[in-house]
C-alpha atoms as a PDB file:
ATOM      1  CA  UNK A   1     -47.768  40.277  66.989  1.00  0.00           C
ATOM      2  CA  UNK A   2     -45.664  37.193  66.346  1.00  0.00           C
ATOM      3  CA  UNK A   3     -47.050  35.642  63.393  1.00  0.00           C
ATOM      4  CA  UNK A   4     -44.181  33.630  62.896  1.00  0.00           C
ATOM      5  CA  UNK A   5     -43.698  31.919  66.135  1.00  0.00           C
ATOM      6  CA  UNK A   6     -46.695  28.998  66.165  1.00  0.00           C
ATOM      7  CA  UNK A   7     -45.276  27.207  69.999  1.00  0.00           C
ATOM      8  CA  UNK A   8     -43.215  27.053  72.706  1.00  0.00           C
ATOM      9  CA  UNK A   9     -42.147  24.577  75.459  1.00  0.00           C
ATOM     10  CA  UNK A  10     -41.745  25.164  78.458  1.00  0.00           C
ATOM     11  CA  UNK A  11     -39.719  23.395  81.480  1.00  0.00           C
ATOM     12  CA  UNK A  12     -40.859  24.328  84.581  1.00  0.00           C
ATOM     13  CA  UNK A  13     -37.688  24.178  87.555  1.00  0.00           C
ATOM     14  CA  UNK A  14     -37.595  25.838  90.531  1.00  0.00           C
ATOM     15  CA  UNK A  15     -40.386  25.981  92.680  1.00  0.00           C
ATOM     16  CA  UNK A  16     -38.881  24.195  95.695  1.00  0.00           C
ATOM     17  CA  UNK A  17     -35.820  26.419  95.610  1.00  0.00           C
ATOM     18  CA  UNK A  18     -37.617  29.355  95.130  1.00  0.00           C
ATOM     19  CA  UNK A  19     -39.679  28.322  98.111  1.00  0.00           C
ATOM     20  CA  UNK A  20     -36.377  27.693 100.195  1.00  0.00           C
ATOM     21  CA  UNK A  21     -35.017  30.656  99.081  1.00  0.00           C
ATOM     22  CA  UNK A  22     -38.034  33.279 100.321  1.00  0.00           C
ATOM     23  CA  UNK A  23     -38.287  30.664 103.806  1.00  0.00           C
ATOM     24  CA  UNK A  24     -41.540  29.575 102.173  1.00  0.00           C
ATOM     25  CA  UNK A  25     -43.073  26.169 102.501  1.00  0.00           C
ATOM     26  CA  UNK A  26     -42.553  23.643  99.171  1.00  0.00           C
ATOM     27  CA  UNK A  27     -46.413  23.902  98.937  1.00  0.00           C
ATOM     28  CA  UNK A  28     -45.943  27.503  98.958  1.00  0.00           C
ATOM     29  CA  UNK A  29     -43.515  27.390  96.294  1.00  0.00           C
ATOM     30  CA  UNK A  30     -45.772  25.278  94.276  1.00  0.00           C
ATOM     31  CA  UNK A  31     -48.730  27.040  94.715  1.00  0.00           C
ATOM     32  CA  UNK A  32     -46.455  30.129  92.711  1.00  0.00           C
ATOM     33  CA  UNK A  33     -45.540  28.102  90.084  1.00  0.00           C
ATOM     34  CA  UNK A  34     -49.102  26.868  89.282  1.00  0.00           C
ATOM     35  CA  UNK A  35     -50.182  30.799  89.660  1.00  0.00           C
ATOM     36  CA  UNK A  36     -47.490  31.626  86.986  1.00  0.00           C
ATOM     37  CA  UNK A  37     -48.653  28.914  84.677  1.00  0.00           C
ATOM     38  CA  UNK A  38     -51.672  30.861  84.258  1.00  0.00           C
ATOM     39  CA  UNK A  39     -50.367  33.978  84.629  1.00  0.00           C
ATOM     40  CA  UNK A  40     -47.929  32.864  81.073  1.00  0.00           C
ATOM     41  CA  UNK A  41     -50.731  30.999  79.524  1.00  0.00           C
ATOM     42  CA  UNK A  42     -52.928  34.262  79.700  1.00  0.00           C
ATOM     43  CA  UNK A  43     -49.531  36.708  78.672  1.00  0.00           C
ATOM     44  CA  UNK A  44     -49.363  33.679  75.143  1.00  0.00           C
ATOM     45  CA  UNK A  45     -52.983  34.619  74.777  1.00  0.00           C
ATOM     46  CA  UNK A  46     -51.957  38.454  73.894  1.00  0.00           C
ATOM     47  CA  UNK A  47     -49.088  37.620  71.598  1.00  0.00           C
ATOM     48  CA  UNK A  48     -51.490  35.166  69.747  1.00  0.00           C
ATOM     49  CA  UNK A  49     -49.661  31.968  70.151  1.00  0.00           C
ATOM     50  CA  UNK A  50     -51.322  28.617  68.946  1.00  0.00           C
ATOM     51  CA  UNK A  51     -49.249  26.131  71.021  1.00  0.00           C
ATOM     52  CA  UNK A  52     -47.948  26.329  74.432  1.00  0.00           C
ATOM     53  CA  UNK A  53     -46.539  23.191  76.304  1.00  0.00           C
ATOM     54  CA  UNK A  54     -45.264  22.798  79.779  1.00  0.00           C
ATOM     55  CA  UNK A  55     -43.357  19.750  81.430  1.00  0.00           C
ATOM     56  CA  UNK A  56     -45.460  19.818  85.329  1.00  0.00           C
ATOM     57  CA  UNK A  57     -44.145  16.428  86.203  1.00  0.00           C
ATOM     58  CA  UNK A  58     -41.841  14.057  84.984  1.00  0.00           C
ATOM     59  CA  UNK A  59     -42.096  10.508  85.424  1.00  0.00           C
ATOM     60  CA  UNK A  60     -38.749  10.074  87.143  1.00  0.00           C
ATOM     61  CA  UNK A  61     -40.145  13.111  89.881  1.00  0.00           C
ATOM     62  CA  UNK A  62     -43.269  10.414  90.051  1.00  0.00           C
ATOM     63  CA  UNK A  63     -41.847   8.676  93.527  1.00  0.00           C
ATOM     64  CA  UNK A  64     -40.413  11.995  95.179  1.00  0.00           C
ATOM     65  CA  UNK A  65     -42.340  13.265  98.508  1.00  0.00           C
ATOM     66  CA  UNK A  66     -43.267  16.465  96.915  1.00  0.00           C
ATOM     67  CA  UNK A  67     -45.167  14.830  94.785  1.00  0.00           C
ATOM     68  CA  UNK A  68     -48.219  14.434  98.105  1.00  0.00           C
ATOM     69  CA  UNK A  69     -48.076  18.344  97.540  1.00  0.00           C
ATOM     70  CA  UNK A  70     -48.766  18.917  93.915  1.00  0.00           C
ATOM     71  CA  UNK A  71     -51.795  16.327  94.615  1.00  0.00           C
ATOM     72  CA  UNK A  72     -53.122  19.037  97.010  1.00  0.00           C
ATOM     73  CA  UNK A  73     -52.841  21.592  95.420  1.00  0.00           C
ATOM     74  CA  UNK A  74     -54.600  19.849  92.162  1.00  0.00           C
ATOM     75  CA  UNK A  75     -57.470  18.633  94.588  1.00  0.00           C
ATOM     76  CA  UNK A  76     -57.773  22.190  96.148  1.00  0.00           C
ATOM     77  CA  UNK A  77     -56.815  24.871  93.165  1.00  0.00           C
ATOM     78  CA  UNK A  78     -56.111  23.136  89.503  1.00  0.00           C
ATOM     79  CA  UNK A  79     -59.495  22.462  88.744  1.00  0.00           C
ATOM     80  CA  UNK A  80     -60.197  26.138  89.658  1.00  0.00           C
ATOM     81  CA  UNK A  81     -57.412  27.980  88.215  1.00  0.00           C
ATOM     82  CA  UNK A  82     -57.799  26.015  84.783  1.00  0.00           C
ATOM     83  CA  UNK A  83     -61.845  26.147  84.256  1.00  0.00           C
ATOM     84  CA  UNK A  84     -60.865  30.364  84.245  1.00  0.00           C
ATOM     85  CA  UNK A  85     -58.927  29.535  81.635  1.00  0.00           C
ATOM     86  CA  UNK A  86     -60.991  27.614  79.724  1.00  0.00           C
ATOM     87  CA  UNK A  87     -64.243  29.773  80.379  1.00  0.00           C
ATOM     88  CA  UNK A  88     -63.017  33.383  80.126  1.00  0.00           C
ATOM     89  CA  UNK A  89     -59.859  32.729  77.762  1.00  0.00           C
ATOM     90  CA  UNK A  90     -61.499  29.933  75.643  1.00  0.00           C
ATOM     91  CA  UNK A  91     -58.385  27.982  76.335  1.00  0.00           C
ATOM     92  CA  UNK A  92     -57.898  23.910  74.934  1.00  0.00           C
ATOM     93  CA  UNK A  93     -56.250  21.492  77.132  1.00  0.00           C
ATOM     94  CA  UNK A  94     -54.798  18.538  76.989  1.00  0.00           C
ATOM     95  CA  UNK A  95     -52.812  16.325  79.610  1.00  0.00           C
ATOM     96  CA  UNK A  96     -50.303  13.691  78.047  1.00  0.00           C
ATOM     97  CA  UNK A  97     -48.050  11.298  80.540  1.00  0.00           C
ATOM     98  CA  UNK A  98     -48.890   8.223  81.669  1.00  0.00           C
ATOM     99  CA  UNK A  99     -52.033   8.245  84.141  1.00  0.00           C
ATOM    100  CA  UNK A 100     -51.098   4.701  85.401  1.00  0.00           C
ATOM    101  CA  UNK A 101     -50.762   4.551  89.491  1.00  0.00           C
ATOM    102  CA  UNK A 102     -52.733   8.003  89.173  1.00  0.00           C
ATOM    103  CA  UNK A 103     -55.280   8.696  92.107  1.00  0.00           C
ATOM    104  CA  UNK A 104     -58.779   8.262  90.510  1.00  0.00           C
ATOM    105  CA  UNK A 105     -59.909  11.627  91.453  1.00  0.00           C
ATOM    106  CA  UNK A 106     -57.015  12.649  89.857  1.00  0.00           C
ATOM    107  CA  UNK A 107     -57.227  11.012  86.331  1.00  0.00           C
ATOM    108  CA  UNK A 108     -61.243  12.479  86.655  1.00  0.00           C
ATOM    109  CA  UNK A 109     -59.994  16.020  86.985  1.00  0.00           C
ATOM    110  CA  UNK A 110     -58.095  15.794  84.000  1.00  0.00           C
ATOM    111  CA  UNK A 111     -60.475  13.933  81.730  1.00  0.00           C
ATOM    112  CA  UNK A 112     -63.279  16.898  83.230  1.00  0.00           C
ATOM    113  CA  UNK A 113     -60.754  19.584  81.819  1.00  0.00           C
ATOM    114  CA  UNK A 114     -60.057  18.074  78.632  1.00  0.00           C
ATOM    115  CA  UNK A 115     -63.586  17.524  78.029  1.00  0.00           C
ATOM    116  CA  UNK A 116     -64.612  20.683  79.141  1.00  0.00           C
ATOM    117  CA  UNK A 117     -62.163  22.845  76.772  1.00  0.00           C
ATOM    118  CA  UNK A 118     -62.282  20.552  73.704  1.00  0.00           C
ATOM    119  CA  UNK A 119     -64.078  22.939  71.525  1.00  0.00           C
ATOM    120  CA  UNK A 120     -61.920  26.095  72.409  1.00  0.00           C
ATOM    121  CA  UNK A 121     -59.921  27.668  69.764  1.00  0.00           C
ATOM    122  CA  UNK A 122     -57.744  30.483  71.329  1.00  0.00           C
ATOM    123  CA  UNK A 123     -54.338  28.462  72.205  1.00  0.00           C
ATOM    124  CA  UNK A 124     -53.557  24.791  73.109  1.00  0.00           C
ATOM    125  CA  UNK A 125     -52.179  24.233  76.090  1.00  0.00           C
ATOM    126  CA  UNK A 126     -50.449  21.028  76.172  1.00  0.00           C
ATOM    127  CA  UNK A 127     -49.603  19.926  79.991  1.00  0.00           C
ATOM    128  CA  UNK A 128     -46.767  16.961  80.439  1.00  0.00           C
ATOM    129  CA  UNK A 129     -48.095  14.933  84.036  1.00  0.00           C
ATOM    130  CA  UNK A 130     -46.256  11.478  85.313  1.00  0.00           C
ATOM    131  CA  UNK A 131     -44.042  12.164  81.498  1.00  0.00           C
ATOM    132  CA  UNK A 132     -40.973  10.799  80.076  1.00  0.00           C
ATOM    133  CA  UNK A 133     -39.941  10.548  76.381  1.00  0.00           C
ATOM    134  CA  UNK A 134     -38.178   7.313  76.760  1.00  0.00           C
ATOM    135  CA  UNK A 135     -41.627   5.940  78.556  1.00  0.00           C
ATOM    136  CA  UNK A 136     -43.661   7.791  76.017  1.00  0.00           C
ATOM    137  CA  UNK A 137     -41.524   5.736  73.529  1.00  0.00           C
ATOM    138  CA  UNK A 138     -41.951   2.397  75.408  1.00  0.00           C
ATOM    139  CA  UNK A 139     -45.309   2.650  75.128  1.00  0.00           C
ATOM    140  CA  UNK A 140     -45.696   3.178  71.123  1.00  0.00           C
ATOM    141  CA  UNK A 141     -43.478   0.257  70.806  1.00  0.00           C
ATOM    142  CA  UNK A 142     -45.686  -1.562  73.316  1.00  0.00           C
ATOM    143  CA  UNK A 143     -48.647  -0.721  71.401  1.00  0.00           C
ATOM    144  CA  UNK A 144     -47.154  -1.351  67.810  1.00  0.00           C
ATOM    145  CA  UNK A 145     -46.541  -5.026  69.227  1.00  0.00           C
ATOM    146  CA  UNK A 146     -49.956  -5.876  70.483  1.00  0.00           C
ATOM    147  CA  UNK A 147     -51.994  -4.234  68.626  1.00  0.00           C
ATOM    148  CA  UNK A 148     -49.621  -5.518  65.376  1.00  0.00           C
ATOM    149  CA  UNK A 149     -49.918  -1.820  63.993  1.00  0.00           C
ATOM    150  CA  UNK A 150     -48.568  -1.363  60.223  1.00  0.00           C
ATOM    151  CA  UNK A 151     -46.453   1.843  60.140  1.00  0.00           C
ATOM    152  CA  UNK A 152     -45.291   3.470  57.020  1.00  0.00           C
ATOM    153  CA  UNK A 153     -42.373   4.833  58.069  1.00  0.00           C
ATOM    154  CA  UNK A 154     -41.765   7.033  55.439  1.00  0.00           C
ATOM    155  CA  UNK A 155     -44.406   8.986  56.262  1.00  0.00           C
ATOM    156  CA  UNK A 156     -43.820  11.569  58.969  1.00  0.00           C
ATOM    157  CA  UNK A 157     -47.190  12.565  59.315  1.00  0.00           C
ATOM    158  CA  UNK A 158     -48.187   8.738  60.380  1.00  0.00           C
ATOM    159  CA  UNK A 159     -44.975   8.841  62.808  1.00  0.00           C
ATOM    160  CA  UNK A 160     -46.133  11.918  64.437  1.00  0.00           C
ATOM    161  CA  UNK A 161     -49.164  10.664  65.002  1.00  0.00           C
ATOM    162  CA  UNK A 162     -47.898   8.075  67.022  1.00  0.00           C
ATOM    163  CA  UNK A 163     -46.259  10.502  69.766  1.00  0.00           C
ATOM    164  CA  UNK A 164     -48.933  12.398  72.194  1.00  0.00           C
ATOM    165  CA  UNK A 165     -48.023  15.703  70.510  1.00  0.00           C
ATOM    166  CA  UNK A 166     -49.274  14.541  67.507  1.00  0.00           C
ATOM    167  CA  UNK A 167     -49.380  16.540  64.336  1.00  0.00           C
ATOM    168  CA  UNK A 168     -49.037  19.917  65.666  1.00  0.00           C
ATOM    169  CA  UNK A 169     -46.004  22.342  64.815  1.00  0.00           C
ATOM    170  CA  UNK A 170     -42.796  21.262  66.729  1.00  0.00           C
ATOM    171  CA  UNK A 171     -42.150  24.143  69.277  1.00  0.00           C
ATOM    172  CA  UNK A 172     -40.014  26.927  67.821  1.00  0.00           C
ATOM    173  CA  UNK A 173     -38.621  27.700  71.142  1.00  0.00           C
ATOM    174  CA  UNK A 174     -38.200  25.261  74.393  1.00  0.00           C
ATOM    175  CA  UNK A 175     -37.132  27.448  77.362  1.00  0.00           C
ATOM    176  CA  UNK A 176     -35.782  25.840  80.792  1.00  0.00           C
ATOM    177  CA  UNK A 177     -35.711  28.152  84.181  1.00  0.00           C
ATOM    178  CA  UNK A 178     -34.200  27.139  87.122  1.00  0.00           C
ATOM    179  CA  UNK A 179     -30.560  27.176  85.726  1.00  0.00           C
ATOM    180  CA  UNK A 180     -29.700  23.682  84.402  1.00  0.00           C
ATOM    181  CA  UNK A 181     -29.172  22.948  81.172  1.00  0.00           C
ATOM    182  CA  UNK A 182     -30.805  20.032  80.088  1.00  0.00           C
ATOM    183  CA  UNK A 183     -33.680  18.411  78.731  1.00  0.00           C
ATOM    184  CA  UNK A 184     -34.356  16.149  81.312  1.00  0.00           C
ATOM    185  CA  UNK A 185     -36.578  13.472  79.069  1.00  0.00           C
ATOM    186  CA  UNK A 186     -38.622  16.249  77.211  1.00  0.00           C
ATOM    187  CA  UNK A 187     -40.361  15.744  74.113  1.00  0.00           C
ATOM    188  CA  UNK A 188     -37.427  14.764  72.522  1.00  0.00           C
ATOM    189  CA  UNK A 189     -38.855  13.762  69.044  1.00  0.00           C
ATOM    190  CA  UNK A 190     -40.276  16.863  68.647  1.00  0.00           C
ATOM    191  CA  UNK A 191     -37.231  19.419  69.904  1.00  0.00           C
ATOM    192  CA  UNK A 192     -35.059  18.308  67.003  1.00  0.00           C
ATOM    193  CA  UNK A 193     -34.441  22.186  65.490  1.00  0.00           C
ATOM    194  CA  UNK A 194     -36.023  23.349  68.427  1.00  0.00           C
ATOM    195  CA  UNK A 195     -34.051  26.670  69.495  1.00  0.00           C
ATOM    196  CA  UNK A 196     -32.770  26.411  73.133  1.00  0.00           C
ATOM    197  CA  UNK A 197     -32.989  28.869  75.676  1.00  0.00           C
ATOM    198  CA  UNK A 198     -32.049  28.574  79.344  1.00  0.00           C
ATOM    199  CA  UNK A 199     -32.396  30.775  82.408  1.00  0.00           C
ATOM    200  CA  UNK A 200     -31.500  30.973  85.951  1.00  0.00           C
ATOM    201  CA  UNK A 201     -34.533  32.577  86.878  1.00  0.00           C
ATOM    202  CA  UNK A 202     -36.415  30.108  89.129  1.00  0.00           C
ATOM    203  CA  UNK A 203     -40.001  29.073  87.604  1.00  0.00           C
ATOM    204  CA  UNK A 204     -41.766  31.058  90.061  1.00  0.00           C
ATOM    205  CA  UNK A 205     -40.151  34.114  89.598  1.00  0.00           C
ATOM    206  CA  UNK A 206     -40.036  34.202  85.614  1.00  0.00           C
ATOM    207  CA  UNK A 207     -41.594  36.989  84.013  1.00  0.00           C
ATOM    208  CA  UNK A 208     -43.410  38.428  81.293  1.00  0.00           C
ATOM    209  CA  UNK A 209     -40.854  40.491  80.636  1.00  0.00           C
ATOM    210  CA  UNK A 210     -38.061  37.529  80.726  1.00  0.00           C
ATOM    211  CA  UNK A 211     -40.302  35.745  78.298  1.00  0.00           C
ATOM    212  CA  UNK A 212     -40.652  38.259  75.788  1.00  0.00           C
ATOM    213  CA  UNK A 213     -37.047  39.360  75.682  1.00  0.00           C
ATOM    214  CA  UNK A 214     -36.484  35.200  74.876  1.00  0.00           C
ATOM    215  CA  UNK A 215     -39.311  35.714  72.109  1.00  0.00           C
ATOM    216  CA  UNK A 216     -37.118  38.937  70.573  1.00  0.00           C
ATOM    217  CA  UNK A 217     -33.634  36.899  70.922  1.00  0.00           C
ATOM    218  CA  UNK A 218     -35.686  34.221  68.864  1.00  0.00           C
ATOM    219  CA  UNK A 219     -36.348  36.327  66.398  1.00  0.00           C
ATOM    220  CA  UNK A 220     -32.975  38.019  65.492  1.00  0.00           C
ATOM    221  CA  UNK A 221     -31.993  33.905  65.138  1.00  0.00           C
ATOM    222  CA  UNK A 222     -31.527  33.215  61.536  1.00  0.00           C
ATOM    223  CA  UNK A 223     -32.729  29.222  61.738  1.00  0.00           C
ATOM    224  CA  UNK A 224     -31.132  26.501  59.832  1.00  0.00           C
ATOM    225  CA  UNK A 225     -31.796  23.124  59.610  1.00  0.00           C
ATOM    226  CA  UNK A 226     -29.034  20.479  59.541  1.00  0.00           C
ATOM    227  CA  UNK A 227     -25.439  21.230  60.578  1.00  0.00           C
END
C-alpha cells in the first residue's frame, strides 16, 4: 500500500498515566501497552512495512520501581505474545540496549526470540531494552579503543555498521505518544531527516486509525534534505 515508506520508530509514553487515568494498576497499564505493541506490529504487517522500531525501555528508566513490573510481565506474557508473532506473522526480532545488570532469565528470553525469528522475512521488528544513544555511543568508542578498530570514516556504510541499527533504512517517520516532545536519547544517529510526529494520545490508547492518519500526513510531506 505504502511502497514508499520502508520504517518507522516508535516511542512508547504513557502507560503509567493511562493506567492512573482509568484507576488501573501500573502493571495494568503495562500489560496494554505490551498488547498494543502487537496489536501495531500486526496492523505494519498489512501496510507491508519492512522496519518497525520501538523504544520499551530506556536506560535512564533502568533504576525506576516500575521497572520490577515490566520484568513480570516479560517472565509471564513477552515470551508468549512475541513467539505469535514470530510463528503466525513470520515476524524478525531483534533486541538492542545494553543487557548488562540484566536478570539472566531475562537476557535468555531475548536471545530465545532472536534466535527463534532469525530466518523470518515479513517485517523487522527492532525493540530498544536498558537503551540510550549517548550509552550506545560510549560503547562504540569503548570498543574502537580496545579492540584498536580501523574506521574509514568516509564511508557511511562502515559507520552504520558500527551503531545497533546497522545498515538498514533510517526510519522515515519517528512518532512519540504520550504528549512530550522530545527524543529522550533515541536513535539519534539515525533520526537525522527523520520526519517528526507527536501525539497526546497515551501509548495504550493509540490506534490504528491514529497511526494511519500520521502515515497519510507523511505522505502529503514534500521531504528535503538540508536546511
Amino acid at each position: 500500500m505504502f511502497n514508499k515508506l520502508d520504517h518507522i520508530a516508535l516511542i512508547l509514553d504513557g502507560n503509567k498515566r493511562w493506567a492512573k487515568n482509568n484507576n488501573q494498576t501500573n502493571i495494568h497499564g503495562y500489560n496494554k501497552g505490551f498488547e498494543n505493541i502487537r496489536n501495531l506490529v500486526k496492523y505494519s504487517l498489512s501496510l507491508k512495512l519492512r522496519y518497525l522500531t520501538i523504544f520499551a525501555l530506556s536506560s535512564e528508566n533502568f533504576n525506576r520501581t516500575s521497572i520490577n513490573i515490566i520484568y513480570k510481565i516479560i517472565y509471564e506474557n513477552f515470551e508468549k505474545m512475541f513467539d505469535e508473532l514470530i510463528k503466525e506473522n513470520d515476524v524478525k526480532i531483534k533486541i538492542f540496549g545494553s543487557r548488562e545488570n540484566l536478570p539472566t532469565k531475562i537476557i535468555k528470553i531475548f536471545e530465545k526470540i532472536e534466535k527463534l525469528s532469525s530466518k523470518n522475512k515479513s517485517i523487522n521488528l527492532n525493540i530498544a531494552f536498558n537503551y540510550g544513544f549517548k550509552d550506545e555511543i560510549k560503547n562504540i568508542l569503548k570498543n574502537i579503543n580496545e579492540k584498536n578498530i580501523k574506521i574509514n570514516y568516509k564511508n557511511d556504510k562502515v559507520l552504520n555498521r558500527l551503531f545497533y541499527l546497522g545498515s538498514i533504512p533510517d526510519p522515515d517517520i519517528l512518532i512519540r505518544t504520550g504528549g512530550y516532545q522530545r527524543l529522550s536519547n533515541f536513535i539519534m544517529y539515525n533520526l537525522t531527516y527523520t520526519e517528526l510526529f507527536f501525539t497526546e494520545t497515551l501509548w495504550p490508547d493509540f490506534s490504528e486509525k491514529e497511526y494511519l492518519n500520521i502515515i497519510k500526513k507523511f505522505f502529503k510531506i514534500q521531504r528535503k534534505y538540508g536546511l
